[in-house]
N, C-alpha and C. Protein backbone atom coordinates (compact mmCIF):
# COMPACT_ATOMS: atom_id res chain seq x y z
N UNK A 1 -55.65 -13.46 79.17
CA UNK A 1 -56.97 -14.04 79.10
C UNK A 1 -57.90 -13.18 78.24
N UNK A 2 -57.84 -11.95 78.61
CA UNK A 2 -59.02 -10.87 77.87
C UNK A 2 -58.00 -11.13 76.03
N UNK A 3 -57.14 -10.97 75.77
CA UNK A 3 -56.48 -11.54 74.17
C UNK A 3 -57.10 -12.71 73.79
N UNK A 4 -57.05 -13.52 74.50
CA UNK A 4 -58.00 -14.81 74.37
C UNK A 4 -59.20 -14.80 73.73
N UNK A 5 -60.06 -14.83 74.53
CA UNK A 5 -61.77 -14.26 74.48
C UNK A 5 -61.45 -13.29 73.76
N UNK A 6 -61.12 -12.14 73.51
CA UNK A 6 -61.00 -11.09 72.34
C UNK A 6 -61.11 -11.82 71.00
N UNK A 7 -59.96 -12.90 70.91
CA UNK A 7 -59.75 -13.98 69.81
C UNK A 7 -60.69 -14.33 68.92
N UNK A 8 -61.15 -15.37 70.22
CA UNK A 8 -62.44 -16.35 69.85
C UNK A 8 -63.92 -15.43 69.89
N UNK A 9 -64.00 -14.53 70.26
CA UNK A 9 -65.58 -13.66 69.99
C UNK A 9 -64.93 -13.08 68.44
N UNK A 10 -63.98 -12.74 68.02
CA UNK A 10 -63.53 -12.21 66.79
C UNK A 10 -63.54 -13.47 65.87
N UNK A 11 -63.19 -14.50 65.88
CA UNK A 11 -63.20 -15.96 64.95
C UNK A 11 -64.62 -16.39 64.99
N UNK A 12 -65.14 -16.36 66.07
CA UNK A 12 -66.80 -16.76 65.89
C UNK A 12 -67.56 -15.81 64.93
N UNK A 13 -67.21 -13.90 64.97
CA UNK A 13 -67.88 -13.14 64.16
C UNK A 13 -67.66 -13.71 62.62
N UNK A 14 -66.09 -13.91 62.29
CA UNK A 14 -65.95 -14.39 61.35
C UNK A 14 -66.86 -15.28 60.25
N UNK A 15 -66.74 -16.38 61.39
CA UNK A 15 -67.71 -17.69 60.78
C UNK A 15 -69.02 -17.26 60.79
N UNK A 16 -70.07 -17.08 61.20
CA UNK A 16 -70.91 -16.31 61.48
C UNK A 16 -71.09 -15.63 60.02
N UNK A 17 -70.20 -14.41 59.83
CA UNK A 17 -70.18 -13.86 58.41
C UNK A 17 -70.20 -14.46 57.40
N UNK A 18 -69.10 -15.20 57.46
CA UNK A 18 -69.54 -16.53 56.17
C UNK A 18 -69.82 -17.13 55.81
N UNK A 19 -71.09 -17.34 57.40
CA UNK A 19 -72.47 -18.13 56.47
C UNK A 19 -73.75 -17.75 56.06
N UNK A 20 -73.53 -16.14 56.34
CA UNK A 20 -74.88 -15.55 56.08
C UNK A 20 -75.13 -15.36 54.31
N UNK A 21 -76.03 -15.50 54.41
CA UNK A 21 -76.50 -15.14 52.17
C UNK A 21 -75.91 -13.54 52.00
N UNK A 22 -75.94 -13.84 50.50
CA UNK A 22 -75.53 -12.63 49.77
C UNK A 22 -76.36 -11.42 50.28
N UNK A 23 -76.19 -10.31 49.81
CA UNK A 23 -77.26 -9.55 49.77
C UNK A 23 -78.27 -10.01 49.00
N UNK A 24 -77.62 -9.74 47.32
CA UNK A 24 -78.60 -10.41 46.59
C UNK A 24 -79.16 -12.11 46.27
N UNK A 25 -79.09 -12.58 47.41
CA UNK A 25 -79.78 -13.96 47.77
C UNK A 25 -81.35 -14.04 47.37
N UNK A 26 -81.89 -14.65 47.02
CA UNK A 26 -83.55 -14.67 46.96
C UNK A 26 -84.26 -14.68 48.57
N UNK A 27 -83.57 -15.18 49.33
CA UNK A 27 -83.37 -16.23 50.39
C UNK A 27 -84.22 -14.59 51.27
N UNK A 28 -83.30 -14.14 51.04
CA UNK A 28 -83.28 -12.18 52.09
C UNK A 28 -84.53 -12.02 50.99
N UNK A 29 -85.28 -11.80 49.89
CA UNK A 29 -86.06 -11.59 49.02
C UNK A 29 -87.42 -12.26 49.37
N UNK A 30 -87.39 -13.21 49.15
CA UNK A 30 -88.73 -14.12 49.18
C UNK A 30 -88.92 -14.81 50.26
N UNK A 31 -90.05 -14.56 50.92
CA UNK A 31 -90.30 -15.99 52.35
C UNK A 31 -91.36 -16.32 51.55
N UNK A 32 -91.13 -17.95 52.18
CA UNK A 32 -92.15 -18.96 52.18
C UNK A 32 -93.69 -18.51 53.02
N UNK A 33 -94.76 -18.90 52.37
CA UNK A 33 -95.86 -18.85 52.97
C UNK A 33 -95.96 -19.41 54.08
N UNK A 34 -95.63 -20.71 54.27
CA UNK A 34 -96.23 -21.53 55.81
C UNK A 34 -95.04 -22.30 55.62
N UNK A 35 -94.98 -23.05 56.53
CA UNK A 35 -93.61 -24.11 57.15
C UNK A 35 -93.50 -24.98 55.85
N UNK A 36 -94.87 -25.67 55.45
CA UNK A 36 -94.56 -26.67 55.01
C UNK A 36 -94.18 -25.97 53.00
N UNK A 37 -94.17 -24.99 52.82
CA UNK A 37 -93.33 -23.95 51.93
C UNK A 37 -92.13 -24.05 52.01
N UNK A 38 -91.65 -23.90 53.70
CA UNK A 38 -90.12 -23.06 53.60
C UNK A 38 -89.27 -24.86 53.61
N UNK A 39 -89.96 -25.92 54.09
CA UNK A 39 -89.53 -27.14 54.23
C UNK A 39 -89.27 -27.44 52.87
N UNK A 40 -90.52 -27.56 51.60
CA UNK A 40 -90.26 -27.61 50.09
C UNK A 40 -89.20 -27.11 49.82
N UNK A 41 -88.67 -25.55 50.10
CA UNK A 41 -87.84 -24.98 49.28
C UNK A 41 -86.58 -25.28 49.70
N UNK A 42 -86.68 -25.77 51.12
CA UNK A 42 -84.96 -26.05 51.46
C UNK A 42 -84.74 -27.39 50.47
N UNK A 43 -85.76 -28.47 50.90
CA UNK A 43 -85.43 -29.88 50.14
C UNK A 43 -85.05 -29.99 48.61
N UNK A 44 -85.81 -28.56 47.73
CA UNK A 44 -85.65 -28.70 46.43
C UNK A 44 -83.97 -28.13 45.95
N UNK A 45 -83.39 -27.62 47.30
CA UNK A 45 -82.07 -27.55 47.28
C UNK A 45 -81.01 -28.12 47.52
N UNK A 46 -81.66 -29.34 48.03
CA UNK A 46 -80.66 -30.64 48.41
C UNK A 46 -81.05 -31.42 47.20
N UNK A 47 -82.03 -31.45 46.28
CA UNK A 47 -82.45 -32.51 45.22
C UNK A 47 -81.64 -32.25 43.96
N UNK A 48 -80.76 -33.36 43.48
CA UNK A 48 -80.04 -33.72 42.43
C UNK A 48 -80.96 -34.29 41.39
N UNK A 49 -81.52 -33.51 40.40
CA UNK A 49 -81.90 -34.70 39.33
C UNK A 49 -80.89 -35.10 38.13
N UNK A 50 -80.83 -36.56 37.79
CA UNK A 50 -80.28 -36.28 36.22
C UNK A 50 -81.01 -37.65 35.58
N UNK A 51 -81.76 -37.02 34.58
CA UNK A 51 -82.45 -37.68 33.73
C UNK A 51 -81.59 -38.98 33.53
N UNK A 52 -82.40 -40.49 33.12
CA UNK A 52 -81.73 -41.66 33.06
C UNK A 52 -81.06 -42.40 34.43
N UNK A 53 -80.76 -41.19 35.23
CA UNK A 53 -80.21 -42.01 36.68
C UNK A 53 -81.03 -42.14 37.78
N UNK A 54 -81.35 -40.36 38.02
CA UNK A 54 -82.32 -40.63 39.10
C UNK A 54 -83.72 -41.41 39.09
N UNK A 55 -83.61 -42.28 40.55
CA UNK A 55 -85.00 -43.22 40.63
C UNK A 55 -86.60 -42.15 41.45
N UNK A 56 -86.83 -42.86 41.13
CA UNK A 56 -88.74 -42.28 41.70
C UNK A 56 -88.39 -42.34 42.93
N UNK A 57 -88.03 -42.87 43.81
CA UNK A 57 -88.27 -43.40 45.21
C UNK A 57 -86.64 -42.48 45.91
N UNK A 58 -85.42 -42.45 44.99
CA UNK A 58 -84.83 -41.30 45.44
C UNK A 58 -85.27 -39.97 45.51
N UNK A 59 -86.22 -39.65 44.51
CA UNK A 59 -86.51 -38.25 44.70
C UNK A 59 -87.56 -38.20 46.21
N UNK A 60 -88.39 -39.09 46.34
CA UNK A 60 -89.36 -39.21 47.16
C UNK A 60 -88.86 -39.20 48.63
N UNK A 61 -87.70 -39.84 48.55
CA UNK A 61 -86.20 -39.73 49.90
C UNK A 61 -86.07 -38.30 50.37
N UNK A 62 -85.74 -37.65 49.14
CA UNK A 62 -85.43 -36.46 49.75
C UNK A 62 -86.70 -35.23 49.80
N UNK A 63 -87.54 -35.65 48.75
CA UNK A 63 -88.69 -34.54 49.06
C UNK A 63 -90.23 -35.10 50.12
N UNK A 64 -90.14 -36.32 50.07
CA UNK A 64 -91.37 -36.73 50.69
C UNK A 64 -92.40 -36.75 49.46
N UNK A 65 -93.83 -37.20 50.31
CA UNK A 65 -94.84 -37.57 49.36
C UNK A 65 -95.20 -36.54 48.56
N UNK A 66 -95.37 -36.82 46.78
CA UNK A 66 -95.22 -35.44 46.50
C UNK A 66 -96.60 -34.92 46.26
N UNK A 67 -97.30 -33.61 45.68
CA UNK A 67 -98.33 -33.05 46.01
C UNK A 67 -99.16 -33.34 45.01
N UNK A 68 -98.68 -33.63 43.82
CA UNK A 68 -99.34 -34.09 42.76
C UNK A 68 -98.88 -35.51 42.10
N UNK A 69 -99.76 -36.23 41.60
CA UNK A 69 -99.64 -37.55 40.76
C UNK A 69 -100.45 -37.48 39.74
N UNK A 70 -99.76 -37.72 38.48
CA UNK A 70 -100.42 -37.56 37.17
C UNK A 70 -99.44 -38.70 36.20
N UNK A 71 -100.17 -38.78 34.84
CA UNK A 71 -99.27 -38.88 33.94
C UNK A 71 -100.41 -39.97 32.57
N UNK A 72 -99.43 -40.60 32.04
CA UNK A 72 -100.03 -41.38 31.13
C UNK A 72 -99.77 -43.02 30.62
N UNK A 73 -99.91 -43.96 30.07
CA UNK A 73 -100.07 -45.41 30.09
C UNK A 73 -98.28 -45.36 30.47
N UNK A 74 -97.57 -44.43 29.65
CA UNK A 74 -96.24 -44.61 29.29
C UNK A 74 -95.19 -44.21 30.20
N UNK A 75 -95.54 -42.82 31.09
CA UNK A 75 -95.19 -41.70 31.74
C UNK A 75 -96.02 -41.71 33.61
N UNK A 76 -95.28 -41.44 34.67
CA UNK A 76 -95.62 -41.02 35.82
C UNK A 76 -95.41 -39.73 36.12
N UNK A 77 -95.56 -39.08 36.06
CA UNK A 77 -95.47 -37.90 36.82
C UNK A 77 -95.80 -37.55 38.46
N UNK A 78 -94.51 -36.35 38.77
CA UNK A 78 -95.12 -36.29 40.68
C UNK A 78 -94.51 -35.26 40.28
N UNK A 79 -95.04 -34.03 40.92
CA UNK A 79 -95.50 -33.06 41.56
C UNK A 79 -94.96 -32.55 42.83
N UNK A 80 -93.95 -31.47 42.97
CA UNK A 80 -93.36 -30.58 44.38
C UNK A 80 -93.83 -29.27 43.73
N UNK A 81 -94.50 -28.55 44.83
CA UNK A 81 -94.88 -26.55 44.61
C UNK A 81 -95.02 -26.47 45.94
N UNK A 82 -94.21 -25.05 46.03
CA UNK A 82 -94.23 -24.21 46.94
C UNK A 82 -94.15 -22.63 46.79
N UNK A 83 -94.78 -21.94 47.44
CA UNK A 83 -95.24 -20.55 46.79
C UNK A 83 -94.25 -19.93 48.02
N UNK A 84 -94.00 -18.49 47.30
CA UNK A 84 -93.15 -17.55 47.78
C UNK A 84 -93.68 -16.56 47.75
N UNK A 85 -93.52 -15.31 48.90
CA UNK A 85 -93.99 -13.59 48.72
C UNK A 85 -92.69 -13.32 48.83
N UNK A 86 -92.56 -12.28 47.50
CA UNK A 86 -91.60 -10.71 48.17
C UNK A 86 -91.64 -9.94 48.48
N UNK A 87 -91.09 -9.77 49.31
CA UNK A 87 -91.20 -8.85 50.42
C UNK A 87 -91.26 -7.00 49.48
N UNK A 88 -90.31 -7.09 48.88
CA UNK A 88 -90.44 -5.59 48.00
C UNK A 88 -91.52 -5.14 47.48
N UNK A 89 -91.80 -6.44 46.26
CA UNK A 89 -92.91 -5.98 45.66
C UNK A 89 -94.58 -6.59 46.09
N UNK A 90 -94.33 -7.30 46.96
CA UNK A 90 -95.72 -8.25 47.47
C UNK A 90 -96.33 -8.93 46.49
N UNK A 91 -95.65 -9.90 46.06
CA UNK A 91 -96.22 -10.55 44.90
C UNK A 91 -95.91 -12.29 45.03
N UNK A 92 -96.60 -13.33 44.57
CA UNK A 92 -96.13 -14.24 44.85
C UNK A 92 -95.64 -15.03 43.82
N UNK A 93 -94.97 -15.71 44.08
CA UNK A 93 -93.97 -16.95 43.00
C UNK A 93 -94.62 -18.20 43.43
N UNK A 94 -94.75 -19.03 42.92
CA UNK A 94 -94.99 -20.08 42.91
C UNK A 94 -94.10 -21.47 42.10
N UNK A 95 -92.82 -22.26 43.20
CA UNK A 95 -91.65 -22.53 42.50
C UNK A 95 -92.52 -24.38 41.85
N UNK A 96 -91.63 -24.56 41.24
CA UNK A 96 -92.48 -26.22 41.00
C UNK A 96 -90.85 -26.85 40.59
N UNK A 97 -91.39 -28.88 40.83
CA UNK A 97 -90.30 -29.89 40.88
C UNK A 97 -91.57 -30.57 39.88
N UNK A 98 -91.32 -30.88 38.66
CA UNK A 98 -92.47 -32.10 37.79
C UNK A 98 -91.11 -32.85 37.11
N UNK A 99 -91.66 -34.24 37.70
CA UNK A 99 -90.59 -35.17 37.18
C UNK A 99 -91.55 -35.96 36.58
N UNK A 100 -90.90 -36.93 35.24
CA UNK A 100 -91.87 -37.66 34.77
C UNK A 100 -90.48 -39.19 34.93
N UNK A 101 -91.56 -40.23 34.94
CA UNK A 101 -90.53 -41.92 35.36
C UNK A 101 -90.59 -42.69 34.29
N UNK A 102 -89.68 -43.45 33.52
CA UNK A 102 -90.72 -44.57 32.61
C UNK A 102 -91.07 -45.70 33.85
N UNK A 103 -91.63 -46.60 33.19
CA UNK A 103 -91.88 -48.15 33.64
C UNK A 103 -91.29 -48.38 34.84
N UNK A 104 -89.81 -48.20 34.65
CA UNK A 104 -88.93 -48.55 35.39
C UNK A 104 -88.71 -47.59 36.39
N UNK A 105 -89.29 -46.38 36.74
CA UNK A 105 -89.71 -46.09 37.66
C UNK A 105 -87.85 -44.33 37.73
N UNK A 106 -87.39 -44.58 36.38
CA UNK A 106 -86.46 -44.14 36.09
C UNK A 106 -86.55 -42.95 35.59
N UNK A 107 -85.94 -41.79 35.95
CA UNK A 107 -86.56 -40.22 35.46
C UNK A 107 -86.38 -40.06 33.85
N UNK A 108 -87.21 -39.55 33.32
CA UNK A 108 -86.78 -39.12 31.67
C UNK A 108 -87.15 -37.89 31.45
N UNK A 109 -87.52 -37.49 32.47
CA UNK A 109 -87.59 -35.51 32.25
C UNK A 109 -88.05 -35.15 33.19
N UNK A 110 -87.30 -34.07 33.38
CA UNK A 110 -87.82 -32.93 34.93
C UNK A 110 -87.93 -31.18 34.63
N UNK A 111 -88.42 -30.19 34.90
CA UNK A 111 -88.53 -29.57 35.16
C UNK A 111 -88.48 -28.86 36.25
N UNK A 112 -87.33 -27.97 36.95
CA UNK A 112 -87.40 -27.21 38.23
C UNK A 112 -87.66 -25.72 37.62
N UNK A 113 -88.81 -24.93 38.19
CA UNK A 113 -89.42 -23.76 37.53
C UNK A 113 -89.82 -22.68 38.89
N UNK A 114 -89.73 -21.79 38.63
CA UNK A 114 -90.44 -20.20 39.03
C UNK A 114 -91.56 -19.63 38.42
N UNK A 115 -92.50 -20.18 38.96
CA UNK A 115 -93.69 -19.53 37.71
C UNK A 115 -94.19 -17.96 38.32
N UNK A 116 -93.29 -17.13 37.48
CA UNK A 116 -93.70 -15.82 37.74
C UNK A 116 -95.82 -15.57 38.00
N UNK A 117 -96.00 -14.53 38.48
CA UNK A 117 -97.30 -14.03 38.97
C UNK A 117 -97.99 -13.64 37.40
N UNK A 118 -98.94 -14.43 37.24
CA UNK A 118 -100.11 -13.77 36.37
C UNK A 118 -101.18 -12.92 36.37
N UNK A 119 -102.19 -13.11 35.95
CA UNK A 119 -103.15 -12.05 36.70
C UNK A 119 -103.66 -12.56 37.39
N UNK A 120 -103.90 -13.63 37.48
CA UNK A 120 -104.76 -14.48 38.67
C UNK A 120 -103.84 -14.68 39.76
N UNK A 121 -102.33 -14.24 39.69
CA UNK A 121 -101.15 -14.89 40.54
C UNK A 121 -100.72 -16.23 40.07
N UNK A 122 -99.73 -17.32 41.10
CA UNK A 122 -99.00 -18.00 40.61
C UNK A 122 -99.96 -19.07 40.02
N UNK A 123 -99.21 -19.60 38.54
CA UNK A 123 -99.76 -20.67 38.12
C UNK A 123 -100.41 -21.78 39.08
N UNK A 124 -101.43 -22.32 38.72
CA UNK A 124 -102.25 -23.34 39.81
C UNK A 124 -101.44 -24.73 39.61
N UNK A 125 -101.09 -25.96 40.22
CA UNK A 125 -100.42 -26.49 40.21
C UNK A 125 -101.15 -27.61 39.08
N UNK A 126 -102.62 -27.94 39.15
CA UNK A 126 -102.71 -28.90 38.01
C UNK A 126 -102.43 -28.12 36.23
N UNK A 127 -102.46 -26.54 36.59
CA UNK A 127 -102.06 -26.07 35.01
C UNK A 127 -100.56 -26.33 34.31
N UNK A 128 -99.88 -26.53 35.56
CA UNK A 128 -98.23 -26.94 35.40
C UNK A 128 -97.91 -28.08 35.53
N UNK A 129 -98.75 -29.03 35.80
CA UNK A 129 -98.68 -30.36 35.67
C UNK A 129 -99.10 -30.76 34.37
N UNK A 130 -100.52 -30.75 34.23
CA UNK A 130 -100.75 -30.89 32.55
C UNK A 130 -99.68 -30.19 30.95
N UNK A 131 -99.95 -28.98 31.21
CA UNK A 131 -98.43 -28.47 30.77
C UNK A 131 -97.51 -29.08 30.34
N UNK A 132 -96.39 -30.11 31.24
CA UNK A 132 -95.34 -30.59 31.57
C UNK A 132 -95.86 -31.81 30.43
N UNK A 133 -96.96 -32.35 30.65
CA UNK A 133 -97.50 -33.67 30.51
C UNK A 133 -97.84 -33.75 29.21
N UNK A 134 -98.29 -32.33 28.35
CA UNK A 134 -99.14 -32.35 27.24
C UNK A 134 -97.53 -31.92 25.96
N UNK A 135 -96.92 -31.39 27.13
CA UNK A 135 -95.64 -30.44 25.66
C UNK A 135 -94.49 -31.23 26.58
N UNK A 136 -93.90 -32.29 25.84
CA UNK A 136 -92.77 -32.81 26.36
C UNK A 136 -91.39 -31.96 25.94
N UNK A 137 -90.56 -31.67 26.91
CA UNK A 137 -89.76 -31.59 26.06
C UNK A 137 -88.97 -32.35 25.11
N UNK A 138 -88.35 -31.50 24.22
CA UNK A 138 -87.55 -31.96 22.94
C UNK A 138 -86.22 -32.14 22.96
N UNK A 139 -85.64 -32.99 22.53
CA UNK A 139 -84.21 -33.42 22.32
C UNK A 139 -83.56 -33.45 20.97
């Protein structure tokens, strides 16, 4: 019996081990500011984009209502940010999701970003929205 239980407390350490993050994980690095941070950053890790396929209303599935709405006659844009401290250096990140839709409500460009700390700290979210909106990318 005690070989037993010896076993299974040794197979549980196992598993256990192999689901914890790297050392060098961001995860052990950076916490989220408030819940609704650490909720953003898990979801932006379940989110698949690929330009031409993904729909507006799939991304909205998996991230919820997003924080910003912008765009132009041609273009929608929406908006996911969530800010991060590290713990080492005490500084914050501020991550962003800017997808833009045509008509059809169909993605034609996304951006997933880390906007490193400026002097003011992380980029403000309508400066990375306009941004996105004013310099398309190029193909």
């Amino acid at each position: 019996m005690t070989l037993r239980l010896l076993s299974i407390l040794l197979l549980g350490c196992l598993v256990l081990t192999g689901c914890q993050p790297s050392s060098t994980s961001a995860t052990l690095e950076d916490h989220p500011l408030s819940a609704q941070d650490a909720d953003r950053q898990y979801k932006a890790r379940l989110l698949v984009l690929k330009d031409g396929q993904t729909t507006r209303q799939e991304v909205i599935n998996v991230m919820g209502e997003p924080d910003r709405i912008g765009g132009t006659v041609t273009t929608r844009a929406i908006m996911y940010f969530w800010t991060v401290k590290n713990r080492d250096e005490n500084l914050l990140r501020r991550s962003f999701i800017i997808a833009a839709f045509d008509s059809n409500d169909v993605l034609t460009r996304h951006r997933k970003t880390d906007d490193e700390p400026k002097y003011g700290g992380a980029q403000l979210p309508e400066d990375a929205m306009n941004e996105f909106l004013e310099y398309p990318v190029k193909k």
